[in-house]
Protein backbone atom coordinates (compact mmCIF):
# COMPACT_ATOMS: atom_id res chain seq x y z
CA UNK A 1 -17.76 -16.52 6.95
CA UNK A 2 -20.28 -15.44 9.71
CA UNK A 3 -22.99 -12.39 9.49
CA UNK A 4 -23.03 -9.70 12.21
CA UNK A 5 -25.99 -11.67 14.32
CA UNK A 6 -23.49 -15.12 13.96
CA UNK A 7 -25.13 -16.73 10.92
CA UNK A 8 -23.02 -18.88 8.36
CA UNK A 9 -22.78 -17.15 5.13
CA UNK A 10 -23.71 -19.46 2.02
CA UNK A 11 -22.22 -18.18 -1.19
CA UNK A 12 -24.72 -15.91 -2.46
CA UNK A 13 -24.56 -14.07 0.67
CA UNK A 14 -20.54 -14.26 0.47
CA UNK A 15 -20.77 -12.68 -2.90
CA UNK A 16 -23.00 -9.98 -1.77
CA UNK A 17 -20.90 -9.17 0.54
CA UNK A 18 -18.05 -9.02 -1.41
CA UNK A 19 -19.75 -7.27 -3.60
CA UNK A 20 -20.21 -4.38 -1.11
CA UNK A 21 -16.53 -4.44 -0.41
CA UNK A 22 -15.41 -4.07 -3.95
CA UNK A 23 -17.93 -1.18 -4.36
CA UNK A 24 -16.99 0.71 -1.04
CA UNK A 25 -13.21 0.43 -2.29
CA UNK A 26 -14.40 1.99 -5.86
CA UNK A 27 -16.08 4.99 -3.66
CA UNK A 28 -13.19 4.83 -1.50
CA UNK A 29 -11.21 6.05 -4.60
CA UNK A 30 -12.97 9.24 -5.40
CA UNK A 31 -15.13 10.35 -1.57
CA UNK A 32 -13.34 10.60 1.36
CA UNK A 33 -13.24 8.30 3.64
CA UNK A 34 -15.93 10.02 6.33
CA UNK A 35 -18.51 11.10 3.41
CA UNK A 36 -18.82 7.64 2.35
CA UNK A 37 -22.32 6.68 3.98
CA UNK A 38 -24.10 3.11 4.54
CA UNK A 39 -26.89 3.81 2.11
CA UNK A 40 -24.72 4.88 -0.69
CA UNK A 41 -22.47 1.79 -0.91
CA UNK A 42 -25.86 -0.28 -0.44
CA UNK A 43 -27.05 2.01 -3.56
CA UNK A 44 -24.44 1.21 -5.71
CA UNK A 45 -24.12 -2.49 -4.91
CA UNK A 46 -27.52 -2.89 -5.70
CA UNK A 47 -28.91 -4.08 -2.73
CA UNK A 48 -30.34 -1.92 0.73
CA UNK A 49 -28.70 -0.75 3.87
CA UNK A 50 -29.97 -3.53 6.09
CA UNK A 51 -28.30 -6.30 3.80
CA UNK A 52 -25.27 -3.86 4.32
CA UNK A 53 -26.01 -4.83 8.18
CA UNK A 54 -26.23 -8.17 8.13
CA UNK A 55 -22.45 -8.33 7.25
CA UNK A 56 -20.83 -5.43 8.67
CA UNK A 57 -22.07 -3.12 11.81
CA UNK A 58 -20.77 0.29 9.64
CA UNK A 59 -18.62 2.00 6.90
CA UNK A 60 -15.36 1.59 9.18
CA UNK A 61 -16.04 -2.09 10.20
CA UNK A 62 -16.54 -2.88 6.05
CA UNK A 63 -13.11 -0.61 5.82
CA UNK A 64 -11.23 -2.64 8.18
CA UNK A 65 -11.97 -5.57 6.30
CA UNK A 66 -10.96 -4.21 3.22
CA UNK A 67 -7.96 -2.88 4.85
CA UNK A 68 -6.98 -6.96 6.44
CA UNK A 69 -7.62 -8.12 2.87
CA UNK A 70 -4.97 -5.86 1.33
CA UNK A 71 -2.49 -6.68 4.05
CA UNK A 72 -2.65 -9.99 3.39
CA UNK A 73 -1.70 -9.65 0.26
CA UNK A 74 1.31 -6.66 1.58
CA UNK A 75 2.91 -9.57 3.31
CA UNK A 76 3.61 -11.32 0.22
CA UNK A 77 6.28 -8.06 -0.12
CA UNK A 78 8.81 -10.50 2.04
CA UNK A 79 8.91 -12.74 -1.15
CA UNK A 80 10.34 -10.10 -2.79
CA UNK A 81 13.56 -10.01 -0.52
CA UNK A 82 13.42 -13.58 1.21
CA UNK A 83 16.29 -15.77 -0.01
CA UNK A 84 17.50 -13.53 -2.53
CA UNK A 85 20.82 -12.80 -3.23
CA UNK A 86 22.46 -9.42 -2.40
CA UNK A 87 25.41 -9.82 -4.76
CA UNK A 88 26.92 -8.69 -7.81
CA UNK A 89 24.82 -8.17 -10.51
CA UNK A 90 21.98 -10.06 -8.59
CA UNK A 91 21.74 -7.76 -5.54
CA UNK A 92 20.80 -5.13 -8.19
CA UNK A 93 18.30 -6.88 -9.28
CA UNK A 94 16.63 -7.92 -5.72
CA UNK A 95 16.65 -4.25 -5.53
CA UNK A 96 15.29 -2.64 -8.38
CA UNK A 97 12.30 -5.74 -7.67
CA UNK A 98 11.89 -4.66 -4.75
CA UNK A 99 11.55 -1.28 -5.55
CA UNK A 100 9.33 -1.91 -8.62
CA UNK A 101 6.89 -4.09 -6.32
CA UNK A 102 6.46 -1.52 -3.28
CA UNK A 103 5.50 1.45 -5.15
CA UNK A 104 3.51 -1.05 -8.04
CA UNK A 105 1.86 -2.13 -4.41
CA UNK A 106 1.21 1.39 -3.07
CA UNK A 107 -0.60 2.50 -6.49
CA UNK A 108 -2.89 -0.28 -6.63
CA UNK A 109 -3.94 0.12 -2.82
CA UNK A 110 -3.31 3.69 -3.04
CA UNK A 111 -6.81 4.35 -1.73
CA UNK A 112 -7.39 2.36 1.15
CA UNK A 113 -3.74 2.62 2.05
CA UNK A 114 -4.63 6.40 2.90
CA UNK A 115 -6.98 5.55 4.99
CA UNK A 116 -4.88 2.97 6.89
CA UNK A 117 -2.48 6.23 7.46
CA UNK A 118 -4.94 8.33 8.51
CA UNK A 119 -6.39 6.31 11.03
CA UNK A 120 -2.63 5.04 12.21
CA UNK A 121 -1.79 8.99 12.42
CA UNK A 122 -4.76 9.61 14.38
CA UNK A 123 -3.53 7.09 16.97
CA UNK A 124 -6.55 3.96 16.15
CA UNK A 125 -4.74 0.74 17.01
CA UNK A 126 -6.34 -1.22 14.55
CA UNK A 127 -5.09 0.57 11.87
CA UNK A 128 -2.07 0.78 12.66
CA UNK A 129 -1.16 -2.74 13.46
CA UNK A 130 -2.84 -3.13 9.89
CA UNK A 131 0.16 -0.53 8.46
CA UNK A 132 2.93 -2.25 10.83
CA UNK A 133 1.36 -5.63 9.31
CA UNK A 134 2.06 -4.79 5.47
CA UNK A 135 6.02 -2.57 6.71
CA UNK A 136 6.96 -5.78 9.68
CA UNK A 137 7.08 -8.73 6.83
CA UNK A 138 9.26 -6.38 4.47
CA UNK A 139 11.25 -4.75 7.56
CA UNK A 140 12.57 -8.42 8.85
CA UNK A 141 13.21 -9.89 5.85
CA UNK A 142 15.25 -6.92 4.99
CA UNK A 143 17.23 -7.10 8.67
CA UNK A 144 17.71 -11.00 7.85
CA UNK A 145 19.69 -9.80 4.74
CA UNK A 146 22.04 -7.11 6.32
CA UNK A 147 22.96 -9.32 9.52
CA UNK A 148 23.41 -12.49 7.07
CA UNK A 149 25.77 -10.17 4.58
CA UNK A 150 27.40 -9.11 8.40
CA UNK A 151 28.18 -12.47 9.50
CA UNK A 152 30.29 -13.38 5.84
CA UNK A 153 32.01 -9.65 6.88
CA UNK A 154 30.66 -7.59 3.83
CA UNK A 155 28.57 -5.43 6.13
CA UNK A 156 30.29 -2.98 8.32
CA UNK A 157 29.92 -4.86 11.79
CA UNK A 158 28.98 -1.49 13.77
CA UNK A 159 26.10 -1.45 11.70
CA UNK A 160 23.18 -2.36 13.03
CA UNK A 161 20.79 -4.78 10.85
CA UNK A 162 17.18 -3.49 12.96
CA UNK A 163 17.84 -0.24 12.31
CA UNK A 164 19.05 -0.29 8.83
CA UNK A 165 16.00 -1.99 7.46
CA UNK A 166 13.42 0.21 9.25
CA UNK A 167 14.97 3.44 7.93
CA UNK A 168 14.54 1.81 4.29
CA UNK A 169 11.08 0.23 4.44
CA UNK A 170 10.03 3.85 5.88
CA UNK A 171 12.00 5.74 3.02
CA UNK A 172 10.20 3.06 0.86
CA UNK A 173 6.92 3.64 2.02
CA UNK A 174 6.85 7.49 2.34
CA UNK A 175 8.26 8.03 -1.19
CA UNK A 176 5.68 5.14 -2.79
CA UNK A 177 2.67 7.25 -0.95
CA UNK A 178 3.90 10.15 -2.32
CA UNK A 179 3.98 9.41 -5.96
CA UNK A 180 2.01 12.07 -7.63
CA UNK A 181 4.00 14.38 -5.33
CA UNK A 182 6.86 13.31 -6.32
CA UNK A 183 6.21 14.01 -9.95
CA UNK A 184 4.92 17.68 -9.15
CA UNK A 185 8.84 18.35 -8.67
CA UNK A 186 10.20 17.08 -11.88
CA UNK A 187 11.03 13.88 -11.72
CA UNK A 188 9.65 11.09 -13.46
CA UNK A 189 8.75 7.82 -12.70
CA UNK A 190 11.02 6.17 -14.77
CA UNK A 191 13.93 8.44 -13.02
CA UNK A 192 12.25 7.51 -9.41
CA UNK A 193 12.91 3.76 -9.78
CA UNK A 194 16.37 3.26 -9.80
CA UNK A 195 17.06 6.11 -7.46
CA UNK A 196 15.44 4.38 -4.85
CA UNK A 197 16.82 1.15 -5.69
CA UNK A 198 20.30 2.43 -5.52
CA UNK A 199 19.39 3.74 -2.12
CA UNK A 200 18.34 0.29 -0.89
CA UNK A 201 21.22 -1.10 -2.79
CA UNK A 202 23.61 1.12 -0.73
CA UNK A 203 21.23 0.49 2.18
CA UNK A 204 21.69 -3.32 2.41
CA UNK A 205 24.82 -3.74 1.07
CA UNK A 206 27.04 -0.43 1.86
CA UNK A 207 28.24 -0.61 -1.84
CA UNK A 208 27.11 0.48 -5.15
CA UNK A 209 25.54 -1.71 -7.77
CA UNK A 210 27.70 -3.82 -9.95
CA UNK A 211 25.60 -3.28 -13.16
């Protein structure tokens, strides 16, 4: 792990930066994203504004860090669909999991994840290929499962796998980044979760759960 200038960071300056990470995220959770100046993470992790700059050249450099750090862990998503099993009482279950670990995903990340949307809607490349980082992993191993259920002939073979999986992962994603929204209209979260699992369910499979 390198400073701005090139250095080798030993582990008290690791830590320090992490620490400045952790407590941009924090502010990231209450201030908008554009409010949130240099000095005041460097206030609240203790430390000054040019320690701040010896690790990261502004707010939105120290953001896009914090944003590859959660999408690292957004890829591990795929584990929740790769090599499980789509039938009977099982393909329920892969999708209730699945369900349960996108929008348990989306609330912890809720805050940065915003940001990654904002800058993706306002057309910054970086952010976006962050967003398309976290959906892509989930999005394949979905398609995988829909063209392997094709080939034994329990998917529909007009249907096509690609296309299928995308329109899921993006139902998936707008509803878990909607949450609170969701709520404002009546329906609770413990109604939310198997709705959308039956969707997927139907989704992948073309059939309702066996249960």
């Amino acid at each position: 792990m390198r400073t701005v200038d090139g250095r080798v960071a030993g582990r008290r300056g690791q830590a320090t930066r992490q620490k400045l990470l952790d407590c941009l995220s924090d502010m990231l959770s209450s201030s908008p994203y554009r409010d949130v100046k240099v000095i005041d993470v460097a206030r609240k992790a203790g430390t000054s504004p040019a320690t701040f700059y010896q690790y990261f050249p502004d707010v939105e450099g120290a953001v896009l860090e914090i944003a590859e750090q959660m999408a690292s862990r957004g890829a591990g998503l795929a584990g929740l669909v790769e090599g499980r099993s789509w039938a009977g009482k099982a393909g329920w279950q892969t999708a209730q999991e699945l369900v349960d670990g996108f929008l348990d995903f989306w609330r912890k990340n809720d805050a940065i994840l915003r940001v990654v949307d904002l800058g993706a809607a306002e057309g910054d490349k970086r952010f976006n290929k962050i967003r398309l980082k976290i959906l892509n992993s989930v999005n394949s191993s979905l398609a995988d499962a829909v063209a392997e259920l094709q080939s034994k002939g329990r998917v529909d073979k007009d249907v096509n796998p690609a296309a299928i999986a995308g329109a899921l992962v993006a139902m998936l994603a707008a509803v878990a980044s909607h949450q609170k929204g969701v709520s404002s209209w009546g329906v609770k979260q413990a109604e939310l979760k198997p709705n959308l699992a039956l969707l997927v369910h139907l989704g992948v499979t073309g059939k309702k759960p066996a249960k």
